[in-house]
C-alpha atoms as a PDB file:
ATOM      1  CA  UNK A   1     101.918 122.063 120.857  1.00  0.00           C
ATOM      2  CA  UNK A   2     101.680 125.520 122.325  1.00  0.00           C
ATOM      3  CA  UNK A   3     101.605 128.694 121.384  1.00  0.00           C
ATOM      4  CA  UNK A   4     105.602 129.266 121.744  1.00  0.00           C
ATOM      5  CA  UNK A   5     106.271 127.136 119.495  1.00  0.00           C
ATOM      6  CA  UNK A   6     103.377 127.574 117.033  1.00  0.00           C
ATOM      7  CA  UNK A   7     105.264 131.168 116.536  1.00  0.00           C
ATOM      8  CA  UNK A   8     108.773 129.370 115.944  1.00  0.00           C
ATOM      9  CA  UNK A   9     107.168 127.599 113.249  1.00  0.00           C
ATOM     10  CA  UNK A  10     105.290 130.300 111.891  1.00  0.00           C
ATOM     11  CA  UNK A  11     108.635 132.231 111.708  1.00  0.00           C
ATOM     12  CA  UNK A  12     110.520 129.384 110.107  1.00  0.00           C
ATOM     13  CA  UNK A  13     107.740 128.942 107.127  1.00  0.00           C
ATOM     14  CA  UNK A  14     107.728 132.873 106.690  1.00  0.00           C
ATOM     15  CA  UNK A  15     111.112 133.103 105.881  1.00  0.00           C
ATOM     16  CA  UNK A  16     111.297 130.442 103.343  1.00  0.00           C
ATOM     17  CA  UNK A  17     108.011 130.168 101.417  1.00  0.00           C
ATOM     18  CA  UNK A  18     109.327 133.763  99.471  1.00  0.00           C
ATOM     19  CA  UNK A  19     112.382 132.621  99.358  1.00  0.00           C
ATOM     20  CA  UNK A  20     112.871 131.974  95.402  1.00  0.00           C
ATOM     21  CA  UNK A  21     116.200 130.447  95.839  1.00  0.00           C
ATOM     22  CA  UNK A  22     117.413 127.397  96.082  1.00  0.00           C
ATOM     23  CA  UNK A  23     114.780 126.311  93.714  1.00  0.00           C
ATOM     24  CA  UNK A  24     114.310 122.562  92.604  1.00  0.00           C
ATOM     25  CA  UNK A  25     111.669 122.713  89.646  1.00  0.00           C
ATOM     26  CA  UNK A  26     109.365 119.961  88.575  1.00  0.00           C
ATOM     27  CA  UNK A  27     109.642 121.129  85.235  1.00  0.00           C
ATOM     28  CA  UNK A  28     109.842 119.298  81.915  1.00  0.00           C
ATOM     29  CA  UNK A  29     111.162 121.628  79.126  1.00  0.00           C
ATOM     30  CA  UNK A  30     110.459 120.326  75.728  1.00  0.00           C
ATOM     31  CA  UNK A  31     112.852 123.586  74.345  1.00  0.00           C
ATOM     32  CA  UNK A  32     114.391 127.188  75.072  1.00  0.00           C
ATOM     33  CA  UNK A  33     111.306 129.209  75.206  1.00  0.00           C
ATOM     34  CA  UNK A  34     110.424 126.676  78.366  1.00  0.00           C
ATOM     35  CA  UNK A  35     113.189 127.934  81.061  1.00  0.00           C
ATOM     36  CA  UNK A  36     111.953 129.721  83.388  1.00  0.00           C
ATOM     37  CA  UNK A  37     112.116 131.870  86.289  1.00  0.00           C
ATOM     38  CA  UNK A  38     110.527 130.215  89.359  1.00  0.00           C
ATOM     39  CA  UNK A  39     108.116 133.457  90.244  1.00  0.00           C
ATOM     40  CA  UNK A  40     107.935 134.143  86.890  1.00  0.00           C
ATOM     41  CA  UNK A  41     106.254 130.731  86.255  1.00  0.00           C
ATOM     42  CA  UNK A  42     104.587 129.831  89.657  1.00  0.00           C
ATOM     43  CA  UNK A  43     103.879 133.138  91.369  1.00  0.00           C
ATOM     44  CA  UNK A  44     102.450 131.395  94.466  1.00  0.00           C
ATOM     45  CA  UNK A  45     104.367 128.886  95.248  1.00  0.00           C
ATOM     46  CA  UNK A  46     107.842 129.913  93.752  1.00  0.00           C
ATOM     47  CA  UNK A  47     109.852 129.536  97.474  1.00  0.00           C
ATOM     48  CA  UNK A  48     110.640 126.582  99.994  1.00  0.00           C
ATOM     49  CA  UNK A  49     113.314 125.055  97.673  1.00  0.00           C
ATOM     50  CA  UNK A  50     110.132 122.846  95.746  1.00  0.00           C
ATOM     51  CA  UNK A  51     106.622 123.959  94.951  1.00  0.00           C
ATOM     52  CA  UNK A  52     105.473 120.962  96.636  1.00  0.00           C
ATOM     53  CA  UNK A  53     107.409 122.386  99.913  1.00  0.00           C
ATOM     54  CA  UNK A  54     105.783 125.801  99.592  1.00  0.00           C
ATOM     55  CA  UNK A  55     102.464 124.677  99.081  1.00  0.00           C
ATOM     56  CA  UNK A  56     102.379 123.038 102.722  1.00  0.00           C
ATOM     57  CA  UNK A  57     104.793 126.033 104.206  1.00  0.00           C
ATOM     58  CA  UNK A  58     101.634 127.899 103.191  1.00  0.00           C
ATOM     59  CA  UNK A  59      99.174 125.079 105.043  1.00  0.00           C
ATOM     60  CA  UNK A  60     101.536 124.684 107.690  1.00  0.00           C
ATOM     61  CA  UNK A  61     100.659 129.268 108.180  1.00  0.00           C
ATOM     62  CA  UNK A  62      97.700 128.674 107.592  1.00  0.00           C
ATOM     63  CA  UNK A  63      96.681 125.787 110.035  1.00  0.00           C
ATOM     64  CA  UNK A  64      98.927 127.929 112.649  1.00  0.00           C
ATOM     65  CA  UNK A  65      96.648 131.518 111.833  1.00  0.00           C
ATOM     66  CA  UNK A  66      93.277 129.429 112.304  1.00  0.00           C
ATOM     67  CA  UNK A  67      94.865 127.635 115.913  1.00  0.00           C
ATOM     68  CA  UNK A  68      96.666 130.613 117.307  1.00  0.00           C
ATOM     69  CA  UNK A  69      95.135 133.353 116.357  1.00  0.00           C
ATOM     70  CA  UNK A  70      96.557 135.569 119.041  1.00  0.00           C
ATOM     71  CA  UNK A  71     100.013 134.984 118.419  1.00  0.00           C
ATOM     72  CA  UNK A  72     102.077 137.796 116.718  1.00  0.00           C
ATOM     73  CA  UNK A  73     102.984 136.338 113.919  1.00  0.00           C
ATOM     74  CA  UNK A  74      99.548 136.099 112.576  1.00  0.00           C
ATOM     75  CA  UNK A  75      99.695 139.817 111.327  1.00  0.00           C
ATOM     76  CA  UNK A  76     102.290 138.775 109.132  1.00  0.00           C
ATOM     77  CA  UNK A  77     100.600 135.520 108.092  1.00  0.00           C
ATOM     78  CA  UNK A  78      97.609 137.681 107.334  1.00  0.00           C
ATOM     79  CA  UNK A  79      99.659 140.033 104.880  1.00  0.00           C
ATOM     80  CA  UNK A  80     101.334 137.075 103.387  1.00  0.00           C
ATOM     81  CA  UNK A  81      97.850 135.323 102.262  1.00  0.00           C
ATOM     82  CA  UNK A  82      96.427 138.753 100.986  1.00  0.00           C
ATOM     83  CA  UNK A  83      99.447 138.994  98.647  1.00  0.00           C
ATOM     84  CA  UNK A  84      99.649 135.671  97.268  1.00  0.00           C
ATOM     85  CA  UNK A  85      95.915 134.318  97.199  1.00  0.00           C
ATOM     86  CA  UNK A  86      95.009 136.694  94.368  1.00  0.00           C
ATOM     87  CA  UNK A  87      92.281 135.743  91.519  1.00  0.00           C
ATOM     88  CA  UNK A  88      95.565 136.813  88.814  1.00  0.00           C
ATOM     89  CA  UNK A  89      97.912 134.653  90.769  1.00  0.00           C
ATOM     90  CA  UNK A  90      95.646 131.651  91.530  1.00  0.00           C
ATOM     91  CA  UNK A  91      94.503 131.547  87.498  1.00  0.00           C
ATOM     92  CA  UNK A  92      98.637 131.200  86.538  1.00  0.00           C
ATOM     93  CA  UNK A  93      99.469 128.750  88.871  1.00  0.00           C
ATOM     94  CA  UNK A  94      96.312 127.089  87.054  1.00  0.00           C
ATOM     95  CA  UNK A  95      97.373 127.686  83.847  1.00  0.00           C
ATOM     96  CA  UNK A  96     100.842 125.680  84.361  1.00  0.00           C
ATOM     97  CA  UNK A  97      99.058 122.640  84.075  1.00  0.00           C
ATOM     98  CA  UNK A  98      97.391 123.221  80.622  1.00  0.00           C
ATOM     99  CA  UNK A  99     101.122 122.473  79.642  1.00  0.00           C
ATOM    100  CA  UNK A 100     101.784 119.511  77.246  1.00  0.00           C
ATOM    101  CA  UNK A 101     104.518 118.245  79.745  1.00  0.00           C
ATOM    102  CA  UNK A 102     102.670 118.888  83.169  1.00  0.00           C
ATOM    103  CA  UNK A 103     100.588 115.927  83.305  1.00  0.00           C
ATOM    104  CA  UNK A 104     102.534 114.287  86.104  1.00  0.00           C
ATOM    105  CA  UNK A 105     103.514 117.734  87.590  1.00  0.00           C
ATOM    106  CA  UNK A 106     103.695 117.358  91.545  1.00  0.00           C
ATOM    107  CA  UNK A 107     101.354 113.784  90.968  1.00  0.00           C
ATOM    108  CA  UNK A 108     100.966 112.753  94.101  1.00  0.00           C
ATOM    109  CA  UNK A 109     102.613 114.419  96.523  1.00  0.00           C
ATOM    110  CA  UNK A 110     101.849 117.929  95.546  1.00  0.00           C
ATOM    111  CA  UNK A 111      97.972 117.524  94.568  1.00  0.00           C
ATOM    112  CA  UNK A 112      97.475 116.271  97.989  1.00  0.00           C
ATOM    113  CA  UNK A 113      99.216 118.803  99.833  1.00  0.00           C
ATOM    114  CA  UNK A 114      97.274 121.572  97.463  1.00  0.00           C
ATOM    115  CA  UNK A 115      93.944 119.998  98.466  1.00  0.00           C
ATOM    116  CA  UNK A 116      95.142 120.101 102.216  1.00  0.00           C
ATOM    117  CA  UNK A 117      95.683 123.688 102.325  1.00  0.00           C
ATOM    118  CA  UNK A 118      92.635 124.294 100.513  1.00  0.00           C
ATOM    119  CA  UNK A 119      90.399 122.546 103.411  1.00  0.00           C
ATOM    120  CA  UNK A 120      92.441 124.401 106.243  1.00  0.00           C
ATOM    121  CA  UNK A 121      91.194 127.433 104.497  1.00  0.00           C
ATOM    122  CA  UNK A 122      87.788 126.301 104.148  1.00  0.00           C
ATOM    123  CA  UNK A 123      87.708 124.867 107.798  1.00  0.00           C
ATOM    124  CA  UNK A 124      88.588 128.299 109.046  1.00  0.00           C
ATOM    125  CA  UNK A 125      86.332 130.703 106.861  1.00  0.00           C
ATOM    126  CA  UNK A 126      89.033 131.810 105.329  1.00  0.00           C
ATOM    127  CA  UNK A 127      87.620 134.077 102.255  1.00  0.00           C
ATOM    128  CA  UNK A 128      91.400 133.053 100.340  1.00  0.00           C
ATOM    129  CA  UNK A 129      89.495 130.195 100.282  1.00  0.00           C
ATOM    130  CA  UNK A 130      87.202 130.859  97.451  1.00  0.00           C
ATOM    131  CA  UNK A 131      89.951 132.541  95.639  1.00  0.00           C
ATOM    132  CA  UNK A 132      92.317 129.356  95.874  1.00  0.00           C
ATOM    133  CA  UNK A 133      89.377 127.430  94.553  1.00  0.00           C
ATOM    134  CA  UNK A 134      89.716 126.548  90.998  1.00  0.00           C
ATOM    135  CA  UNK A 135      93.495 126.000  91.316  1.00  0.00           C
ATOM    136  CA  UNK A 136      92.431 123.406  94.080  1.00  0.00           C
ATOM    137  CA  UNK A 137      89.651 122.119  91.873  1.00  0.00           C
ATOM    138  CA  UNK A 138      91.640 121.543  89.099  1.00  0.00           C
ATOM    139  CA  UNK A 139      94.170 119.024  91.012  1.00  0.00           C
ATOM    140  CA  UNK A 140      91.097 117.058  92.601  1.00  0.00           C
ATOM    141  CA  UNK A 141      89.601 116.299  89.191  1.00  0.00           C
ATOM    142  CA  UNK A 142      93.245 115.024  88.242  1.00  0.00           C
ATOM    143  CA  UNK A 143      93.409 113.055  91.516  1.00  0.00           C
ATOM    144  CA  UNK A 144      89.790 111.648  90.467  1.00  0.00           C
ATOM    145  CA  UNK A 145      91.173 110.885  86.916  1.00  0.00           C
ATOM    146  CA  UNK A 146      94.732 109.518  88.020  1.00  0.00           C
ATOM    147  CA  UNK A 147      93.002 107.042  90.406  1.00  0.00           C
ATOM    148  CA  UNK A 148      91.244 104.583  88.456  1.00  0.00           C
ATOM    149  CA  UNK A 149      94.692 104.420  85.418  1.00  0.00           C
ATOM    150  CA  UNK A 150      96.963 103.353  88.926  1.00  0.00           C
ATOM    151  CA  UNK A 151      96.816  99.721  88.382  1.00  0.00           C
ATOM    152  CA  UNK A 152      99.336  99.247  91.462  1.00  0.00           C
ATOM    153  CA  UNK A 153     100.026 101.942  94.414  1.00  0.00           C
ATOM    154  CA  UNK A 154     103.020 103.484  95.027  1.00  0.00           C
ATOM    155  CA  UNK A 155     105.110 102.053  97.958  1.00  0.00           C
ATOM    156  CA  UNK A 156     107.708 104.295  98.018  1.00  0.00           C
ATOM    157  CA  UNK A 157     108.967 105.979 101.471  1.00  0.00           C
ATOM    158  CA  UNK A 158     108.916 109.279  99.264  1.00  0.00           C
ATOM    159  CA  UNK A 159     107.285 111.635  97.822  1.00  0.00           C
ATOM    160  CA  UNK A 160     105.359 109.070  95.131  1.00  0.00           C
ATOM    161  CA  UNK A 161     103.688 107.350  98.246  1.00  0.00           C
ATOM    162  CA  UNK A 162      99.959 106.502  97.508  1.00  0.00           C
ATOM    163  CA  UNK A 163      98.877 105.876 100.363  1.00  0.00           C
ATOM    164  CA  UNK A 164     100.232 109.319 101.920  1.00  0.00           C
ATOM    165  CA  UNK A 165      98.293 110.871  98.695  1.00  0.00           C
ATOM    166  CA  UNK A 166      94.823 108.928  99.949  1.00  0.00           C
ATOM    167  CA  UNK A 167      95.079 110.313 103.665  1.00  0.00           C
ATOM    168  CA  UNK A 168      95.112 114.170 102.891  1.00  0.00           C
ATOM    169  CA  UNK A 169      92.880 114.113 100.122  1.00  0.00           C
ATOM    170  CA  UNK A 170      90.705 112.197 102.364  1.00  0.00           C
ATOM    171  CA  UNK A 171      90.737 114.855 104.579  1.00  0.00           C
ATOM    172  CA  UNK A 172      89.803 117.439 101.974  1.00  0.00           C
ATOM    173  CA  UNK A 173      87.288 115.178 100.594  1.00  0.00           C
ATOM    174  CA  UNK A 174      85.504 115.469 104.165  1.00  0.00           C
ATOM    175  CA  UNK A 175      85.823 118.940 104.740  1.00  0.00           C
ATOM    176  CA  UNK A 176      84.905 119.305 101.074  1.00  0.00           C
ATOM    177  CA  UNK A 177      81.839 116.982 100.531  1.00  0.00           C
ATOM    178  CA  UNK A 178      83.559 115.295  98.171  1.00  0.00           C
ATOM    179  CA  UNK A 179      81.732 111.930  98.435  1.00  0.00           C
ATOM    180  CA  UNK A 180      82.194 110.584  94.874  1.00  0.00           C
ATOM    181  CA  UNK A 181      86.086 111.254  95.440  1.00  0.00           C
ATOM    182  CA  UNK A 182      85.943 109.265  98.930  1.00  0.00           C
ATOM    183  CA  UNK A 183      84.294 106.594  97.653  1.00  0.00           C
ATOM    184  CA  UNK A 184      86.813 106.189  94.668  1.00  0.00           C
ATOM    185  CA  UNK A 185      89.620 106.133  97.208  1.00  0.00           C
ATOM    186  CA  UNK A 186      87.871 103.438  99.386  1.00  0.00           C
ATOM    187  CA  UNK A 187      87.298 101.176  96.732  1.00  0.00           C
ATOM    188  CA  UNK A 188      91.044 101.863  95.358  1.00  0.00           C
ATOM    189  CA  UNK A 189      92.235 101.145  98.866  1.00  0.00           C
ATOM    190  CA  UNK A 190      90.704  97.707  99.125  1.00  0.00           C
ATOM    191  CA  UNK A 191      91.519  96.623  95.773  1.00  0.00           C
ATOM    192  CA  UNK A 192      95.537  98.144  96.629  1.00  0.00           C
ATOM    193  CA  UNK A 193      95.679  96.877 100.013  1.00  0.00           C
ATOM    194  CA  UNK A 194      92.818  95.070 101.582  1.00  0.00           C
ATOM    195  CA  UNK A 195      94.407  91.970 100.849  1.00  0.00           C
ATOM    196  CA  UNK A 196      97.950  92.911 102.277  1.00  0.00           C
ATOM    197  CA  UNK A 197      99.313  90.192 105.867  1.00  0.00           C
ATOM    198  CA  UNK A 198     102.137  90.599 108.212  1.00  0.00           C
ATOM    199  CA  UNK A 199     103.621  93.425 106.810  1.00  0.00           C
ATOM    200  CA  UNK A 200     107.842  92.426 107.073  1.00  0.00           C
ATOM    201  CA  UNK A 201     108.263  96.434 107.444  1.00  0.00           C
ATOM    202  CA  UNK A 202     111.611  96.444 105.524  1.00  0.00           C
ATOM    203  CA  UNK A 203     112.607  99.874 106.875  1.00  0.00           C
ATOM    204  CA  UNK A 204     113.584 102.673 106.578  1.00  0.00           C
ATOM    205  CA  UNK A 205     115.046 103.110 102.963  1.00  0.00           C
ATOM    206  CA  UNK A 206     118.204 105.387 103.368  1.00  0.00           C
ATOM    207  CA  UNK A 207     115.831 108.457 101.882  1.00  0.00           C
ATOM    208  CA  UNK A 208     112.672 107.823 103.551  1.00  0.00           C
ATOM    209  CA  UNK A 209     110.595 110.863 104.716  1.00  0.00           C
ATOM    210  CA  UNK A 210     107.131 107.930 105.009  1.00  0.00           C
ATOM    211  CA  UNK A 211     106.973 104.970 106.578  1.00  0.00           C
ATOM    212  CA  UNK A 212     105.521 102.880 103.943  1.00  0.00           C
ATOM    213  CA  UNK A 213     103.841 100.630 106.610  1.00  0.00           C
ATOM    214  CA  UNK A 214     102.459 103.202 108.304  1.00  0.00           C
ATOM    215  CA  UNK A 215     101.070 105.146 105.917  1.00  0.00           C
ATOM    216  CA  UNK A 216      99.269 102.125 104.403  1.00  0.00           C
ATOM    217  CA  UNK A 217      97.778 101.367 107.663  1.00  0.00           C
ATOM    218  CA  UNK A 218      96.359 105.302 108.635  1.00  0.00           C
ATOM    219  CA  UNK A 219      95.323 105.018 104.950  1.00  0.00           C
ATOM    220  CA  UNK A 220      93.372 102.124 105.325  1.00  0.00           C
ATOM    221  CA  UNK A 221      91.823 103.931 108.779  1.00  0.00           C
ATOM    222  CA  UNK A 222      90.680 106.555 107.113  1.00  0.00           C
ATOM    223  CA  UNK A 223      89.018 105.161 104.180  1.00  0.00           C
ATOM    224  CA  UNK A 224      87.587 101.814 105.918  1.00  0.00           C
ATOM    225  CA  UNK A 225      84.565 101.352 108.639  1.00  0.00           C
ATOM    226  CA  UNK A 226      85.732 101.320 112.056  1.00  0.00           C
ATOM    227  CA  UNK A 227      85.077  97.212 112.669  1.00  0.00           C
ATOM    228  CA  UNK A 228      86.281  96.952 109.093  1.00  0.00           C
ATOM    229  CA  UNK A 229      89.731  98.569 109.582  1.00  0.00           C
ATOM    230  CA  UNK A 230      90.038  96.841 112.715  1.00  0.00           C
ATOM    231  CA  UNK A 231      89.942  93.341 111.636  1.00  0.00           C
ATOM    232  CA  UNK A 232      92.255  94.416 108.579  1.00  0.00           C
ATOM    233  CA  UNK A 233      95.038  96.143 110.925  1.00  0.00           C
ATOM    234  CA  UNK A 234      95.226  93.310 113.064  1.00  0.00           C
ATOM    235  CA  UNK A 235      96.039  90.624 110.574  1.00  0.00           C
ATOM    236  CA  UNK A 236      98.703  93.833 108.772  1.00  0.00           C
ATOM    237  CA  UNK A 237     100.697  93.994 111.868  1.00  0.00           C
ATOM    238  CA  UNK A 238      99.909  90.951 113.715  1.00  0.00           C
ATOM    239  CA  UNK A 239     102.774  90.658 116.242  1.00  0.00           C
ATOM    240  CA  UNK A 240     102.720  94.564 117.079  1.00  0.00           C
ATOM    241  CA  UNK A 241     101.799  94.520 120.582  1.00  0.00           C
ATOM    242  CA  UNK A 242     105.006  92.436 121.456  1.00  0.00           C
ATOM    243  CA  UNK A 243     106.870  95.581 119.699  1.00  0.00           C
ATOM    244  CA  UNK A 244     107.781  93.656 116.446  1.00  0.00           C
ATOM    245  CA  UNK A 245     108.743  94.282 113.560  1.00  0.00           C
ATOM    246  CA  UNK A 246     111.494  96.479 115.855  1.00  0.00           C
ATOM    247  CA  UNK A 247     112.336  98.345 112.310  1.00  0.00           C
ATOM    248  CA  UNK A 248     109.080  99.950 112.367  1.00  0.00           C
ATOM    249  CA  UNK A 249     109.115 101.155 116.166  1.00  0.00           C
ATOM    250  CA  UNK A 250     112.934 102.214 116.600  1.00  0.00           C
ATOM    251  CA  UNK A 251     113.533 105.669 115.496  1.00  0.00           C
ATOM    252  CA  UNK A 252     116.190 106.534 112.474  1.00  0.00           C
ATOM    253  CA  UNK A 253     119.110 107.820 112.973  1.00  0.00           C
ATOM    254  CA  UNK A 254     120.310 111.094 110.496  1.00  0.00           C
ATOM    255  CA  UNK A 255     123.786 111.197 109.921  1.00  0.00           C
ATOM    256  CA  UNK A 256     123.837 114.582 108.169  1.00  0.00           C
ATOM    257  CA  UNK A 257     121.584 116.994 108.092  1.00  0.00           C
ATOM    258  CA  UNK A 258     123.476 119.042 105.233  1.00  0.00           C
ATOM    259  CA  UNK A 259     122.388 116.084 103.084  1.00  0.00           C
ATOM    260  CA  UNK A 260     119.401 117.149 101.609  1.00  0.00           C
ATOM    261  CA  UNK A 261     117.953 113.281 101.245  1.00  0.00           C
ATOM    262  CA  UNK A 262     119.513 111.734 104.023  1.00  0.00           C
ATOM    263  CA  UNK A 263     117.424 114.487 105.888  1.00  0.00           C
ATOM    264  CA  UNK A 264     114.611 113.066 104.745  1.00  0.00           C
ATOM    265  CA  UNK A 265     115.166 110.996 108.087  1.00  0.00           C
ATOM    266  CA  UNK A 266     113.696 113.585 109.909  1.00  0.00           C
ATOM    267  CA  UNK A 267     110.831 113.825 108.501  1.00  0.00           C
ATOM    268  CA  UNK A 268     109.875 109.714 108.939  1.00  0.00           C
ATOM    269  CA  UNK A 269     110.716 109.941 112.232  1.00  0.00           C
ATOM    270  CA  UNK A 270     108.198 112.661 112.504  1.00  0.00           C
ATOM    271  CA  UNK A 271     105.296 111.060 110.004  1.00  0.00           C
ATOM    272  CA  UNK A 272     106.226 108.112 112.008  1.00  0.00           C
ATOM    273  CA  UNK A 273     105.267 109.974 115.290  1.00  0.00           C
ATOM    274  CA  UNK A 274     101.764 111.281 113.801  1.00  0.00           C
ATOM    275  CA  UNK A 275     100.528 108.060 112.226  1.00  0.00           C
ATOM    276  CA  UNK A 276     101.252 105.926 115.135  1.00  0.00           C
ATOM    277  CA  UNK A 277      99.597 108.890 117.637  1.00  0.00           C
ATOM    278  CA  UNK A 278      96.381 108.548 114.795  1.00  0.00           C
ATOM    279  CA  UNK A 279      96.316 105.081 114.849  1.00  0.00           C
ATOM    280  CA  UNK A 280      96.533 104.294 118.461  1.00  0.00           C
ATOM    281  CA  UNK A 281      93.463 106.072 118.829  1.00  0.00           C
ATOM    282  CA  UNK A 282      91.053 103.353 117.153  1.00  0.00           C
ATOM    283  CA  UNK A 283      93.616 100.750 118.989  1.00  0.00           C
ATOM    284  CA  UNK A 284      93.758  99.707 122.419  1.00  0.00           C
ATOM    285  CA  UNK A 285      95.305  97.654 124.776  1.00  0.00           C
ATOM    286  CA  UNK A 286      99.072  96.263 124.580  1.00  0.00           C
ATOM    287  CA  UNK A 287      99.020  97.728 120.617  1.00  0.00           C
ATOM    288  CA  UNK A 288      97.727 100.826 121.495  1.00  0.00           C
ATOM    289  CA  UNK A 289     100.624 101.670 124.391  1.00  0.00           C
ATOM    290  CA  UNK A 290     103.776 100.198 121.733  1.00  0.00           C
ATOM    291  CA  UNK A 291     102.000 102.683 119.167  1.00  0.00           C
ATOM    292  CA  UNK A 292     102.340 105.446 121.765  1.00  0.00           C
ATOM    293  CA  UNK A 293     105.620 104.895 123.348  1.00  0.00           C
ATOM    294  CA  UNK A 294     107.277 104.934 120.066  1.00  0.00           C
ATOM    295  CA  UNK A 295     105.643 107.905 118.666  1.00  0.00           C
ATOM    296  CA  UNK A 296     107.078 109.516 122.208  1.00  0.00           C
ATOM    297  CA  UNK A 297     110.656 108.385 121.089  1.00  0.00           C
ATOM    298  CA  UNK A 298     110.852 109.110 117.674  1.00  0.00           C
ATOM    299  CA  UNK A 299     109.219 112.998 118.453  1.00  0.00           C
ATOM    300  CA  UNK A 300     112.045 112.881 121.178  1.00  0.00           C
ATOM    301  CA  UNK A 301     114.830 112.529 118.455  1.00  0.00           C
ATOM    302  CA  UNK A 302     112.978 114.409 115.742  1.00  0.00           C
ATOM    303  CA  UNK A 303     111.041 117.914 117.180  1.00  0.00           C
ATOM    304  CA  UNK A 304     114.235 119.622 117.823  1.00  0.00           C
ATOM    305  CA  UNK A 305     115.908 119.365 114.022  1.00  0.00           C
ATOM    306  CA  UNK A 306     113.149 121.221 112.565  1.00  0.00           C
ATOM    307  CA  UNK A 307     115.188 124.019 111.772  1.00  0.00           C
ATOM    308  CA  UNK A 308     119.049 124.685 111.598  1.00  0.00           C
ATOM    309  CA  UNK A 309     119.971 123.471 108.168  1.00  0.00           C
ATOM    310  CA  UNK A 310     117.554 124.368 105.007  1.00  0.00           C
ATOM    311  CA  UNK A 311     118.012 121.843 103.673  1.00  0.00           C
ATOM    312  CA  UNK A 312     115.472 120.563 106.654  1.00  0.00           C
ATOM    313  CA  UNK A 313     114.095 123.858 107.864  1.00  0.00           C
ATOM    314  CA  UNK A 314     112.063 124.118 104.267  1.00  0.00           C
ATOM    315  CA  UNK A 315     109.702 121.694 105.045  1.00  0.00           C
ATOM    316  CA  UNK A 316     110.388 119.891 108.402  1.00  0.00           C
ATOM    317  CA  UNK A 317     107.780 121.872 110.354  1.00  0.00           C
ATOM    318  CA  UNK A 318     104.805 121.115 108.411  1.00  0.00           C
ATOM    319  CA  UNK A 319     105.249 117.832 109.860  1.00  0.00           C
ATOM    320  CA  UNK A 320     106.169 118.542 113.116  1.00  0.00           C
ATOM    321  CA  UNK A 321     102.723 120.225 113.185  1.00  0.00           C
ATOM    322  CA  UNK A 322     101.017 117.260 111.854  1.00  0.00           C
ATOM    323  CA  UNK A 323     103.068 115.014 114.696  1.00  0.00           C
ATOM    324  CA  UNK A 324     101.441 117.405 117.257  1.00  0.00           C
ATOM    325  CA  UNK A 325      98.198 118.302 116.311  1.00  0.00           C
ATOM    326  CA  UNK A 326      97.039 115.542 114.246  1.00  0.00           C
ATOM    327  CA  UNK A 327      95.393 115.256 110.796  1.00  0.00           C
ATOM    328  CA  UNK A 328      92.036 117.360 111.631  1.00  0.00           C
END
């Protein structure tokens, strides 16, 4: 990561995270009076083709304004945040989920992502912090409700993922001092997965933008003791550090990138690169260099397609910058 291209990102989230259209809602409409307009309704996170997509466009500015604070682009960044982190705007975005039909508005993918931004803000100081707040506190309490109802987790290389969920709100959790929501998602984690062997890693899906295996595994990291996780990783992927299961380690190809899903691609070869980069570091040996060389390879195929087509550009970066920088 370096500055250069810290600023390329920075310029690719600030032209699409106010751009209202194309807009895919999450929207149930139970009659006429429910259409909407997208800034109208969410007037935050109304660009980026999905809110979900916004809402890390925004942590994606944010994490780059608290890392590269000397770039140019952070004047912009600046103006951006002071416009949309209002108390007004925060309180309507809040308000959408007192809806009869928005119980399972954004659930996962988007709580997680909300909680994400809200600890880059609180990492840095940020005083948008305080005002994102209750908007942010309102999704943790459903996260802390919606875990103990999830009789079975989500395995889906999409945007349902549980385990993907688990990993950022972990990280907000920590930054947070959410202990009581840490320890729910450690004992949901072993009941989910502790028990899980030689994982077969039957992937990718032709849609994936998460490895299922993967994300499991840097779950299970995060949420486990050190000598705990390690004993439980080795008996997941037991054959890893004589490269198998080769469908896990080989990077996907994308055969169009005008294809809104099959560009998904991208993105798991770049989630891909970041959990195997966070999980070689509690590895070592033979495991830890496959983990390594294949994050190298799929960020060789991957960091490059991060913009060009929107249909890529409205999201892609955010994990580019996770591939680079990491989780914290």
């Amino acid at each position: 990561m370096t500055p250069a291209r810290a600023a390329t990102f920075a310029r690719i989230a600030l032209g699409h995270v106010t751009r209202e259209y194309p807009h895919k809602p999450d929207h149930i409409m139970a009659g006429d009076t429910d259409a909407y307009l997208p800034r109208e309704i969410h007037p935050i996170f109304f660009g980026s083709f999905d809110w979900h997509s916004c809402v890390h466009g925004y942590w994606l500015l944010a994490r780059i304004q608290r890392l590269y604070p000397d770039i140019e682009e952070v004047a912009a960044i600046a103006a951006l945040f002071a416009n949309a982190f209002t108390a007004d705007k925060v309180e309507r975005e809040r308000a959408y989920l007192d809806r009869p039909g928005a119980r399972t508005f954004e659930r996962p993918y988007g709580w997680a992502w909300l909680m994400m931004l809200q600890s880059e803000l609180e990492i840095a100081g940020s005083p948008h912090a305080t005002t994102l707040r209750p908007l942010c506190d309102a999704f943790a309490q459903l996260w802390r409700d919606h875990l103990p109802m999830l009789s079975y987790p989500v395995r889906a290389g999409t945007h349902a993922n549980t385990a993907f969920a688990l990993i950022l709100a972990d990280r907000y959790a920590r930054v947070c001092g959410d202990g009581r929501m840490q320890t729910l998602m450690a004992e949901r984690a072993n009941q989910w997965f502790g028990a899980d062997r030689a994982a077969q890693a039957w992937e990718p899906g032709g849609e994936d933008f998460l490895s299922p295996t993967l994300m499991e595994a840097l779950a299970m990291q995060r949420l486990l003791p050190p000598d705990a996780f390690a004993s439980w990783f080795s008996g997941f992927l037991p054959v890893l550090a004589s490269g198998t299961p080769e469908t896990l380690l080989t990077p996907a190809r994308v055969s169009d990138r005008s294809d809104g899903r099959i560009a998904h691609l991208d993105g798991l070869n770049l989630t891909r690169a970041w959990a195997m980069r966070e999980l070689a570091r509690t590895t070592g040996g033979h495991v830890r260099d496959v983990l390594e060389a294949s994050a190298r390879e799929h960020l060789a195929v991957a960091l490059d397609e991060v913009a060009g087509d929107y249909m890529g550009e409205h999201w892609l970066a955010s994990f580019a910058m996770l591939a680079l920088t990491g989780l914290d």
